[in-house]
C-alpha atoms as a PDB file:
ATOM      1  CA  UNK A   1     -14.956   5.478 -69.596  1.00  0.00           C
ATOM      2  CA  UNK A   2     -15.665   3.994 -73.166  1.00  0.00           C
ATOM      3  CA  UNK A   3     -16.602   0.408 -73.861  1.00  0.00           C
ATOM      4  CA  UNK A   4     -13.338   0.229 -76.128  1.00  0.00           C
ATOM      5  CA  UNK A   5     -11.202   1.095 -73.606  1.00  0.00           C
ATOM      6  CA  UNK A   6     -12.093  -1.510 -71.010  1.00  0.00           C
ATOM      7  CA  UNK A   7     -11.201  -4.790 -72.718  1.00  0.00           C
ATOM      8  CA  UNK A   8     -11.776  -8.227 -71.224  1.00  0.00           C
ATOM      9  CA  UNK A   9      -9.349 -11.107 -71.743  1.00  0.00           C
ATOM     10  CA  UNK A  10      -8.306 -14.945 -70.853  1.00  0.00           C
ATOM     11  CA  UNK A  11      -4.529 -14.377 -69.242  1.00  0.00           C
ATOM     12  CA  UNK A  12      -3.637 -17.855 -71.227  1.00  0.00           C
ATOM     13  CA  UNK A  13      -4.042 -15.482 -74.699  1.00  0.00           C
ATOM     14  CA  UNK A  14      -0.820 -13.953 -75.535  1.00  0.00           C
ATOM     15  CA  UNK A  15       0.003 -10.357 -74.732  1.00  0.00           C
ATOM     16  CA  UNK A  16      -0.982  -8.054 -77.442  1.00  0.00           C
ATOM     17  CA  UNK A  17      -0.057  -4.304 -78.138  1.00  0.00           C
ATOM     18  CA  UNK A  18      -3.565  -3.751 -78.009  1.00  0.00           C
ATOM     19  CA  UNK A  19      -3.962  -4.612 -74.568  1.00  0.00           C
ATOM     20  CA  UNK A  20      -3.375  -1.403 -72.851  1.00  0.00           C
ATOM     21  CA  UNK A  21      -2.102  -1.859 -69.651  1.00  0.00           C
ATOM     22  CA  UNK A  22      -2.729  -5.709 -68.425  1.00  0.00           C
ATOM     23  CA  UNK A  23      -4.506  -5.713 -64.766  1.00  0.00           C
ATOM     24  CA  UNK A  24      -5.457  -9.376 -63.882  1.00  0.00           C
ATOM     25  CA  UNK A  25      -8.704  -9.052 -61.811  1.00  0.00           C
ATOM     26  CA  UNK A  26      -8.508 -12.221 -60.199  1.00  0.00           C
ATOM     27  CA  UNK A  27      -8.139 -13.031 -56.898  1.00  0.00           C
ATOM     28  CA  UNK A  28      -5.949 -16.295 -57.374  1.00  0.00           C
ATOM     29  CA  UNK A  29      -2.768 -16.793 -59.434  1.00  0.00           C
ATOM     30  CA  UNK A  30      -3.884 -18.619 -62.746  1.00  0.00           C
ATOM     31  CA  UNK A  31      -2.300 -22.347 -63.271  1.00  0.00           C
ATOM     32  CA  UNK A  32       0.591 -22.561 -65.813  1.00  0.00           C
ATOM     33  CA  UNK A  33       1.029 -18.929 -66.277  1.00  0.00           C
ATOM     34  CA  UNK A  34       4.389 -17.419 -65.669  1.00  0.00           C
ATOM     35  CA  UNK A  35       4.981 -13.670 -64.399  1.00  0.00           C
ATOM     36  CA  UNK A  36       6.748 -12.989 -67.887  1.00  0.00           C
ATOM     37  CA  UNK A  37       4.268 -14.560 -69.744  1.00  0.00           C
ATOM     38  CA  UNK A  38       1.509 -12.935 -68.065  1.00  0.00           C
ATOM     39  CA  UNK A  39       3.122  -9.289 -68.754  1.00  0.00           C
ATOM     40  CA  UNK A  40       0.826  -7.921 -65.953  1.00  0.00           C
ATOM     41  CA  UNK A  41       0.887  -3.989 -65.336  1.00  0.00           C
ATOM     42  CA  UNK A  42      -0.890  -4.530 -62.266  1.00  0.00           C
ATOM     43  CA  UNK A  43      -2.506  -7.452 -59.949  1.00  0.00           C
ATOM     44  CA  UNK A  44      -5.618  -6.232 -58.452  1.00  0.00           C
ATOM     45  CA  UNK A  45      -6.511  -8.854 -56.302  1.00  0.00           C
ATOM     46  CA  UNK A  46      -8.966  -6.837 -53.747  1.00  0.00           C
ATOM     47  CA  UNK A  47     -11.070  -6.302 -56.756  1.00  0.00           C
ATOM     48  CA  UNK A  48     -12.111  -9.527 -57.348  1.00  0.00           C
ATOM     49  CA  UNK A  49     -15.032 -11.538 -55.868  1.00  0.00           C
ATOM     50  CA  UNK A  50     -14.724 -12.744 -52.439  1.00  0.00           C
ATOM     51  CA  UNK A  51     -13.542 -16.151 -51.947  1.00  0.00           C
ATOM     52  CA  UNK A  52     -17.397 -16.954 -50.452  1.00  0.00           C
ATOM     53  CA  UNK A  53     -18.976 -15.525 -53.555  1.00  0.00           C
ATOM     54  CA  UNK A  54     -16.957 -17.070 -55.902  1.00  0.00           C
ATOM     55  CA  UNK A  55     -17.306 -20.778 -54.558  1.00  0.00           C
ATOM     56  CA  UNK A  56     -20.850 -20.107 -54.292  1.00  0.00           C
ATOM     57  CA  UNK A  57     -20.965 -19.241 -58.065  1.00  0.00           C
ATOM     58  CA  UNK A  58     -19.217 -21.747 -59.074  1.00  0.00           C
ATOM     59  CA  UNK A  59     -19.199 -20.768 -63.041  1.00  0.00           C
ATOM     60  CA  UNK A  60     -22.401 -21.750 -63.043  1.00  0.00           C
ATOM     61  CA  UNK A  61     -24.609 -19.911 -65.935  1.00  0.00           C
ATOM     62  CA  UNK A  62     -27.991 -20.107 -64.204  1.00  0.00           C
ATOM     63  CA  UNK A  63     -26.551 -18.127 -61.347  1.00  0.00           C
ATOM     64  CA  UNK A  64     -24.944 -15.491 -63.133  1.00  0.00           C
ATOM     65  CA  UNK A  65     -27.269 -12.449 -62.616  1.00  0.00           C
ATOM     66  CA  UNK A  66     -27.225 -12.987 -59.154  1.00  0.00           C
ATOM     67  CA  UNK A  67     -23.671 -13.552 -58.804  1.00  0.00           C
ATOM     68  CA  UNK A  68     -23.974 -10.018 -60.862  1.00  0.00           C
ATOM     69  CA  UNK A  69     -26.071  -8.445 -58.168  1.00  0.00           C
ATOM     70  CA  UNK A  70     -24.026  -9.718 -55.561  1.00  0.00           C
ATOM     71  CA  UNK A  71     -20.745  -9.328 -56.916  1.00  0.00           C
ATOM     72  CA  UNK A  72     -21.309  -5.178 -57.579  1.00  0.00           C
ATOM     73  CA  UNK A  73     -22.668  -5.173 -53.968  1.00  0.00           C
ATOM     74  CA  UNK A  74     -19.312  -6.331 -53.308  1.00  0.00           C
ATOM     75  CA  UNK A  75     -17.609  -3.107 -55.563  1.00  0.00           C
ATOM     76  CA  UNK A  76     -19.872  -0.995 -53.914  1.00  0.00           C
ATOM     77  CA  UNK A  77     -18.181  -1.196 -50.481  1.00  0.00           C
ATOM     78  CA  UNK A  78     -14.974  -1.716 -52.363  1.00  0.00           C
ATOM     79  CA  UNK A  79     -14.329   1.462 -53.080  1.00  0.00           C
ATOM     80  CA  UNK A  80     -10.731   2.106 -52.826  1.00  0.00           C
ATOM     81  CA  UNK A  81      -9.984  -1.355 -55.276  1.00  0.00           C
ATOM     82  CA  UNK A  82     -12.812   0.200 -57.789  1.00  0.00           C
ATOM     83  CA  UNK A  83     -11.098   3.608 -57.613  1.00  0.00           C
ATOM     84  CA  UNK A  84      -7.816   2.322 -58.119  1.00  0.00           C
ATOM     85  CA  UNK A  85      -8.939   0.630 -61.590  1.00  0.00           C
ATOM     86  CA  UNK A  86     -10.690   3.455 -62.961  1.00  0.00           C
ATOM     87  CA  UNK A  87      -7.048   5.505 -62.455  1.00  0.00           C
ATOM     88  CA  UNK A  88      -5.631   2.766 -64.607  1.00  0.00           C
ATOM     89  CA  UNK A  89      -8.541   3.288 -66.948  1.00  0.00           C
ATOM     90  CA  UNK A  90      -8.165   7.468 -67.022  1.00  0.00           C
ATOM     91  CA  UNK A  91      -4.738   6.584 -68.404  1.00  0.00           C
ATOM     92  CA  UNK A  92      -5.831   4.546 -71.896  1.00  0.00           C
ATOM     93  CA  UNK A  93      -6.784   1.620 -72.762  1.00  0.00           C
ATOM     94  CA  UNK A  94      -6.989  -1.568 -69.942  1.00  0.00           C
ATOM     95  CA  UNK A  95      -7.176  -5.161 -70.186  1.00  0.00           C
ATOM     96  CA  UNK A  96      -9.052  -6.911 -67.737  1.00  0.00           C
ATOM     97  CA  UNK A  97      -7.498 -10.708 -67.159  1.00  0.00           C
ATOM     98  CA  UNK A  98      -9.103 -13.381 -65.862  1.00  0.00           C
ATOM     99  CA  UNK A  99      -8.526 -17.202 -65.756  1.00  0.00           C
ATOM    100  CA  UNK A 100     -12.037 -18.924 -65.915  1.00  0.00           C
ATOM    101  CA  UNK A 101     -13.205 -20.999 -68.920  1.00  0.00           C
ATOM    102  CA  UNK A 102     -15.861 -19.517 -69.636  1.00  0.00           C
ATOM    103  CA  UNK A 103     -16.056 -16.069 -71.613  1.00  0.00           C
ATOM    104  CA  UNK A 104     -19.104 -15.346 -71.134  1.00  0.00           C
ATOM    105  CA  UNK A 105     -19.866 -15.593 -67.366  1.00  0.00           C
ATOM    106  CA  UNK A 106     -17.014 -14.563 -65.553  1.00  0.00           C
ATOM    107  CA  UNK A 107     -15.655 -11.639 -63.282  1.00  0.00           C
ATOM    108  CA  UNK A 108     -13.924  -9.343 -65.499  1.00  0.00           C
ATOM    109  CA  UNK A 109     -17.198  -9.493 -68.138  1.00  0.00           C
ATOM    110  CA  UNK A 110     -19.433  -8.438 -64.916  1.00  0.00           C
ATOM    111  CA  UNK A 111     -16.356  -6.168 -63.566  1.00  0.00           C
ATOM    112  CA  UNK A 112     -16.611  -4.497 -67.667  1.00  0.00           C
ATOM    113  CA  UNK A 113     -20.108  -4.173 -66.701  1.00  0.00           C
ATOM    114  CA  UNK A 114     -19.940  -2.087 -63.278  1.00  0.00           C
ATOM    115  CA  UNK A 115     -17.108   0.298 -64.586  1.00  0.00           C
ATOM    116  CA  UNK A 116     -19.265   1.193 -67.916  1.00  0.00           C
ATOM    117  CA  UNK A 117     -22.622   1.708 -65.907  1.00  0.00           C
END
Protein backbone atom coordinates (compact mmCIF):
# COMPACT_ATOMS: atom_id res chain seq x y z
CA UNK A 1 0.00 0.00 0.00
CA UNK A 2 1.14 3.71 -0.60
CA UNK A 3 0.80 6.50 1.91
CA UNK A 4 -1.43 8.38 -0.80
CA UNK A 5 -3.73 5.86 -1.04
CA UNK A 6 -4.73 5.47 2.59
CA UNK A 7 -6.24 8.86 3.46
CA UNK A 8 -7.49 9.85 6.90
CA UNK A 9 -10.55 12.05 7.39
CA UNK A 10 -13.18 13.76 9.99
CA UNK A 11 -16.76 12.14 8.66
CA UNK A 12 -18.26 15.86 9.50
CA UNK A 13 -15.95 17.08 6.18
CA UNK A 14 -17.94 16.77 3.12
CA UNK A 15 -17.54 13.89 0.71
CA UNK A 16 -14.98 14.56 -1.87
CA UNK A 17 -14.16 12.75 -5.25
CA UNK A 18 -10.92 12.31 -3.86
CA UNK A 19 -11.94 10.17 -1.19
CA UNK A 20 -11.75 6.82 -2.72
CA UNK A 21 -14.01 4.61 -1.27
CA UNK A 22 -15.29 6.07 2.33
CA UNK A 23 -14.84 3.22 5.20
CA UNK A 24 -15.67 4.83 8.64
CA UNK A 25 -13.33 3.02 11.13
CA UNK A 26 -15.19 3.75 14.08
CA UNK A 27 -16.82 1.68 16.27
CA UNK A 28 -19.83 4.09 17.16
CA UNK A 29 -22.18 6.00 14.83
CA UNK A 30 -20.89 9.73 14.80
CA UNK A 31 -23.53 12.47 16.28
CA UNK A 32 -25.38 14.58 13.63
CA UNK A 33 -24.24 12.67 10.69
CA UNK A 34 -26.79 11.24 8.36
CA UNK A 35 -26.27 7.90 6.22
CA UNK A 36 -26.50 10.18 2.99
CA UNK A 37 -24.37 12.62 4.24
CA UNK A 38 -21.85 10.30 5.39
CA UNK A 39 -21.67 8.55 1.75
CA UNK A 40 -19.99 5.52 3.47
CA UNK A 41 -18.73 2.57 1.10
CA UNK A 42 -18.31 0.52 4.02
CA UNK A 43 -18.71 0.55 8.06
CA UNK A 44 -15.98 -1.37 9.56
CA UNK A 45 -16.84 -1.40 12.96
CA UNK A 46 -14.70 -4.65 14.18
CA UNK A 47 -11.75 -2.64 13.18
CA UNK A 48 -11.88 -0.15 15.56
CA UNK A 49 -10.54 -0.04 19.16
CA UNK A 50 -12.30 -1.96 21.71
CA UNK A 51 -14.77 -0.21 23.73
CA UNK A 52 -12.16 -0.86 26.96
CA UNK A 53 -9.30 0.67 25.05
CA UNK A 54 -10.94 3.46 23.84
CA UNK A 55 -12.45 4.73 27.27
CA UNK A 56 -9.18 4.11 28.68
CA UNK A 57 -7.61 6.51 26.07
CA UNK A 58 -9.78 8.87 26.38
CA UNK A 59 -8.23 11.34 23.52
CA UNK A 60 -5.80 11.97 25.75
CA UNK A 61 -2.30 13.08 23.98
CA UNK A 62 0.06 11.86 26.70
CA UNK A 63 -1.31 8.39 26.22
CA UNK A 64 -1.17 8.12 22.67
CA UNK A 65 1.86 5.82 22.01
CA UNK A 66 0.57 3.46 24.25
CA UNK A 67 -2.86 3.53 23.11
CA UNK A 68 -0.63 2.92 19.72
CA UNK A 69 0.99 -0.16 21.14
CA UNK A 70 -2.07 -1.40 22.45
CA UNK A 71 -4.39 -0.59 19.85
CA UNK A 72 -2.12 -2.67 16.93
CA UNK A 73 -2.02 -5.49 19.57
CA UNK A 74 -5.59 -5.29 19.09
CA UNK A 75 -5.18 -5.55 14.83
CA UNK A 76 -2.89 -8.16 15.40
CA UNK A 77 -5.49 -10.71 16.60
CA UNK A 78 -7.92 -8.92 14.36
CA UNK A 79 -7.06 -10.36 11.49
CA UNK A 80 -10.04 -10.97 9.45
CA UNK A 81 -11.27 -6.89 10.10
CA UNK A 82 -7.44 -5.90 9.03
CA UNK A 83 -7.70 -8.18 5.98
CA UNK A 84 -10.91 -6.99 4.99
CA UNK A 85 -9.52 -3.22 4.78
CA UNK A 86 -6.50 -3.91 2.95
CA UNK A 87 -9.06 -5.60 0.07
CA UNK A 88 -10.69 -2.21 0.06
CA UNK A 89 -7.24 -0.71 -0.17
CA UNK A 90 -5.96 -3.27 -3.24
CA UNK A 91 -8.88 -1.65 -5.05
CA UNK A 92 -7.64 2.35 -5.05
CA UNK A 93 -7.65 4.86 -3.07
CA UNK A 94 -9.54 4.66 0.74
CA UNK A 95 -10.66 7.11 3.15
CA UNK A 96 -10.42 6.30 6.59
CA UNK A 97 -13.40 8.22 8.74
CA UNK A 98 -13.40 8.89 12.05
CA UNK A 99 -15.39 11.20 14.43
CA UNK A 100 -12.92 12.41 17.22
CA UNK A 101 -11.78 16.06 17.55
CA UNK A 102 -8.68 15.69 17.44
CA UNK A 103 -6.60 15.07 14.10
CA UNK A 104 -3.81 14.26 15.35
CA UNK A 105 -4.37 11.48 17.95
CA UNK A 106 -7.02 9.41 16.86
CA UNK A 107 -7.79 5.80 15.46
CA UNK A 108 -7.76 6.09 11.84
CA UNK A 109 -4.16 8.25 12.08
CA UNK A 110 -2.78 5.08 14.21
CA UNK A 111 -5.02 2.60 11.92
CA UNK A 112 -2.92 4.75 8.65
CA UNK A 113 -0.03 3.80 10.66
CA UNK A 114 -0.42 -0.17 11.04
CA UNK A 115 -1.60 -0.65 7.32
CA UNK A 116 1.64 1.39 5.93
CA UNK A 117 4.16 -0.49 8.31
Amino acid sequence: MKADEILVKRIYEPASKTDGARILVDRLWPRGVSKVEAALDAWLKDIAPSTELRDWFHHDDALWSEFRKRYFAELDKNLDAVAELREWAKKGRVSLLYAAHDEAHNNAVALREYLLR
